[in-house]
C-alpha atoms as a PDB file:
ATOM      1  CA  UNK A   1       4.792  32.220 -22.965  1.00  0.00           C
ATOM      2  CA  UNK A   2       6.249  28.873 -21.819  1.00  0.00           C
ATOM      3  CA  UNK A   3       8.221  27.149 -24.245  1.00  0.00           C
ATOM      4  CA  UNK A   4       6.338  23.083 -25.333  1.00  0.00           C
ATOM      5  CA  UNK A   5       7.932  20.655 -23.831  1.00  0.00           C
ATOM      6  CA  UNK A   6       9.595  17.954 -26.456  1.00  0.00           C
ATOM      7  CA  UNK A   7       8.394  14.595 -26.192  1.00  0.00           C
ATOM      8  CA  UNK A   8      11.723  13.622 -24.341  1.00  0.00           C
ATOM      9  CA  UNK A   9      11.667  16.196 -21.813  1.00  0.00           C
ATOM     10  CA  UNK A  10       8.523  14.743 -20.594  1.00  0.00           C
ATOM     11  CA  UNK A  11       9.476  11.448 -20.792  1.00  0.00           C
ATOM     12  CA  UNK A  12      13.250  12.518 -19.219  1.00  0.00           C
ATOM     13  CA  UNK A  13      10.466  14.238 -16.492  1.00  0.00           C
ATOM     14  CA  UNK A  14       8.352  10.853 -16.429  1.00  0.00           C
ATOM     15  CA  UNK A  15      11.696   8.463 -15.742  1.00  0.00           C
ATOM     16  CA  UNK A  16      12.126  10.896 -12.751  1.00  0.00           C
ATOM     17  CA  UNK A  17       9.301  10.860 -10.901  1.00  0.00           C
ATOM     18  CA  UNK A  18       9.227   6.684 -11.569  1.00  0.00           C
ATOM     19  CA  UNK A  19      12.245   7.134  -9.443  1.00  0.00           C
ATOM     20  CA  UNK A  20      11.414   9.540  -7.400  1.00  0.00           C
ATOM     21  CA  UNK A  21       8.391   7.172  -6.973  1.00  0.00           C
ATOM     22  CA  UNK A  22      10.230   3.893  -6.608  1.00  0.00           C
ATOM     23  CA  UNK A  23      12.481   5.465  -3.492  1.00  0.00           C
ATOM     24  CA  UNK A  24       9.292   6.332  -1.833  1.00  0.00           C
ATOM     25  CA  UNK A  25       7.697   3.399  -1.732  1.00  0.00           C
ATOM     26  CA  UNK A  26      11.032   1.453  -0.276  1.00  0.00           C
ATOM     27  CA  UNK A  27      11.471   3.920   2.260  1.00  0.00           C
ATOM     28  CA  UNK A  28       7.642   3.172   3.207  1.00  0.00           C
ATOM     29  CA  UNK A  29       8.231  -0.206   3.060  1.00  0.00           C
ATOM     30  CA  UNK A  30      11.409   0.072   5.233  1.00  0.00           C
ATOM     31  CA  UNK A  31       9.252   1.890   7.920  1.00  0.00           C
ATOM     32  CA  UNK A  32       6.477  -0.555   8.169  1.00  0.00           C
ATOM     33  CA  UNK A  33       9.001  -4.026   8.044  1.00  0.00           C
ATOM     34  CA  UNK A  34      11.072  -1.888  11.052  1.00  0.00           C
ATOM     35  CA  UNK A  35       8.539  -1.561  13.050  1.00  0.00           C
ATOM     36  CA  UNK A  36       6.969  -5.345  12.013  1.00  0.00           C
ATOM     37  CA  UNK A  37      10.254  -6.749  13.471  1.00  0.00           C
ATOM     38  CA  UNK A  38      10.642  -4.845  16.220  1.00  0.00           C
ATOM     39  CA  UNK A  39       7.209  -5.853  17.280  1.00  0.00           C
ATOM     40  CA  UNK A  40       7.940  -9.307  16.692  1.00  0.00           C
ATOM     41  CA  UNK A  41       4.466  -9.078  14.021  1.00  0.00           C
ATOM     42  CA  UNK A  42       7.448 -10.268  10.917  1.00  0.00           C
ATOM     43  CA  UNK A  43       8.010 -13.529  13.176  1.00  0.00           C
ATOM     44  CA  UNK A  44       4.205 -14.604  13.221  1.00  0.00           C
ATOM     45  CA  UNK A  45       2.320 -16.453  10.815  1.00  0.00           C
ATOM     46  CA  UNK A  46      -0.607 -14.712   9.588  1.00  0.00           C
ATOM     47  CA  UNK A  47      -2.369 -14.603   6.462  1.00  0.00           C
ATOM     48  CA  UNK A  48      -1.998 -12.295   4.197  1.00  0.00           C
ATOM     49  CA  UNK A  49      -5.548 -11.637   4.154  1.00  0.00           C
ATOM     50  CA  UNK A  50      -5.629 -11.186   7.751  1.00  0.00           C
ATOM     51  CA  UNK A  51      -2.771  -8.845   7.615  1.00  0.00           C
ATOM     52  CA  UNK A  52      -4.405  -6.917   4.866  1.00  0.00           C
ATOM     53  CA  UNK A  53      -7.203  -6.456   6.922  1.00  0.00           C
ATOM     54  CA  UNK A  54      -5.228  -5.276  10.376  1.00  0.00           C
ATOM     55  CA  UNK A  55      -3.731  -2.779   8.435  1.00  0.00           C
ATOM     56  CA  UNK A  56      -6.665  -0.862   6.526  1.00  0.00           C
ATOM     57  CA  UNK A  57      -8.300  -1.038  10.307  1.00  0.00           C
ATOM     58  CA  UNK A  58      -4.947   1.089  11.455  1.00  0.00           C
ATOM     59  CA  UNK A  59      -5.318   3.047   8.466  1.00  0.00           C
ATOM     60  CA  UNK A  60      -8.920   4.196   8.994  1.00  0.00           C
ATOM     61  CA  UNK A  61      -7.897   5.587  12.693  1.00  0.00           C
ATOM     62  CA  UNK A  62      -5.568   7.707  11.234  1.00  0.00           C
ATOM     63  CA  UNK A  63      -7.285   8.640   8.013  1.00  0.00           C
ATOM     64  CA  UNK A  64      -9.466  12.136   8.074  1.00  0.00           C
ATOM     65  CA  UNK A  65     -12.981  11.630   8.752  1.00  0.00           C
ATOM     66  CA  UNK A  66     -14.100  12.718   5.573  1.00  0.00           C
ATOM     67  CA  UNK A  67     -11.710  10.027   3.580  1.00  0.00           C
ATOM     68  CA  UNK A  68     -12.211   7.576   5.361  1.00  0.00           C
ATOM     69  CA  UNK A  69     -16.509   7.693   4.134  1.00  0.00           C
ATOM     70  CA  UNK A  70     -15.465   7.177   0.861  1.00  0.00           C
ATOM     71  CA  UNK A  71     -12.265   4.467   1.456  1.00  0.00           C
ATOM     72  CA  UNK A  72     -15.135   2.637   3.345  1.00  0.00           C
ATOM     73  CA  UNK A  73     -17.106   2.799  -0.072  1.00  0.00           C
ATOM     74  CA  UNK A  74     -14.309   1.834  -2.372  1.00  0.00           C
ATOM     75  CA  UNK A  75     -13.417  -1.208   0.206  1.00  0.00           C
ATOM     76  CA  UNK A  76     -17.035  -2.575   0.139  1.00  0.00           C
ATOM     77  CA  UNK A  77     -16.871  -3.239  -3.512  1.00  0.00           C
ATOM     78  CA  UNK A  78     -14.048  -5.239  -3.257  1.00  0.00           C
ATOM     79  CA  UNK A  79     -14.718  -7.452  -0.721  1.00  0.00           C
ATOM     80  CA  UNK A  80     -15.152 -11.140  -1.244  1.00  0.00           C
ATOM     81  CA  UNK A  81     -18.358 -13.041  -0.355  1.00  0.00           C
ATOM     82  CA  UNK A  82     -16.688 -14.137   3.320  1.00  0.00           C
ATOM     83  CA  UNK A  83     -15.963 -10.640   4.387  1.00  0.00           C
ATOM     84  CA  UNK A  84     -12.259 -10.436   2.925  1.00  0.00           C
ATOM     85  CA  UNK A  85     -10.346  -8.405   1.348  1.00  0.00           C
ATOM     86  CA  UNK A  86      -7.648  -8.000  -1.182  1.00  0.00           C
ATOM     87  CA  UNK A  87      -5.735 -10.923  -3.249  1.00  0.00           C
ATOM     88  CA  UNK A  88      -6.070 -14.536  -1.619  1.00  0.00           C
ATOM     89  CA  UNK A  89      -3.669 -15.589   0.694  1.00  0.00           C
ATOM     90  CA  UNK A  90      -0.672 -17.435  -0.326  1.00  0.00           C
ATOM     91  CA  UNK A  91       0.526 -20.076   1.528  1.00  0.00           C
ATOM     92  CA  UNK A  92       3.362 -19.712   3.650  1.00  0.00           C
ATOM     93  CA  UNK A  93       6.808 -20.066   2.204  1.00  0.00           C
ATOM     94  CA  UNK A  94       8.803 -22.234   4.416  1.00  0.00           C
ATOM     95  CA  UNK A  95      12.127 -22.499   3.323  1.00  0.00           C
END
């Protein structure tokens, strides 16, 4: 028989895989800005709505066929009356 688990194990075990959690996401993010600069797409200006866009298009040509039925769904129900998606776009932040 396995032994409970005290309320700060799991939340020792939660704290971990926030972390664990946090490192993937920057290492994602580091990915996807490389290869935005290196294609020169970080030194255009486009929306963030349009960029939103671009990318769940890439995403659907690599997704499995079967996923990408239901993403399709899910996306419908959150787009906006013009065809968008996502948050609105901010404006750009010269500086």
């Amino acid at each position: 028989m396995r032994p409970k688990s005290s309320i700060s194990d799991l939340d020792a075990q939660m704290e971990r895989l926030r972390e664990r959690r946090e490192f993937l996401v920057v290492k994602s993010a580091e990915r996807f800005a490389r290869a935005a600069i290196k294609s020169g797409l970080a030194e255009m200006e486009i929306a963030d709505a349009e960029v939103e866009r671009i990318v769940d298009e890439i995403a659907t040509r690599f997704r499995k066929p079967e996923r990408r039925a239901s993403v399709a769904a899910s996306t419908s129900l959150h787009r906006s009356p013009s065809g968008e998606t996502g948050a609105p776009a901010e404006a750009p932040h010269d500086h």
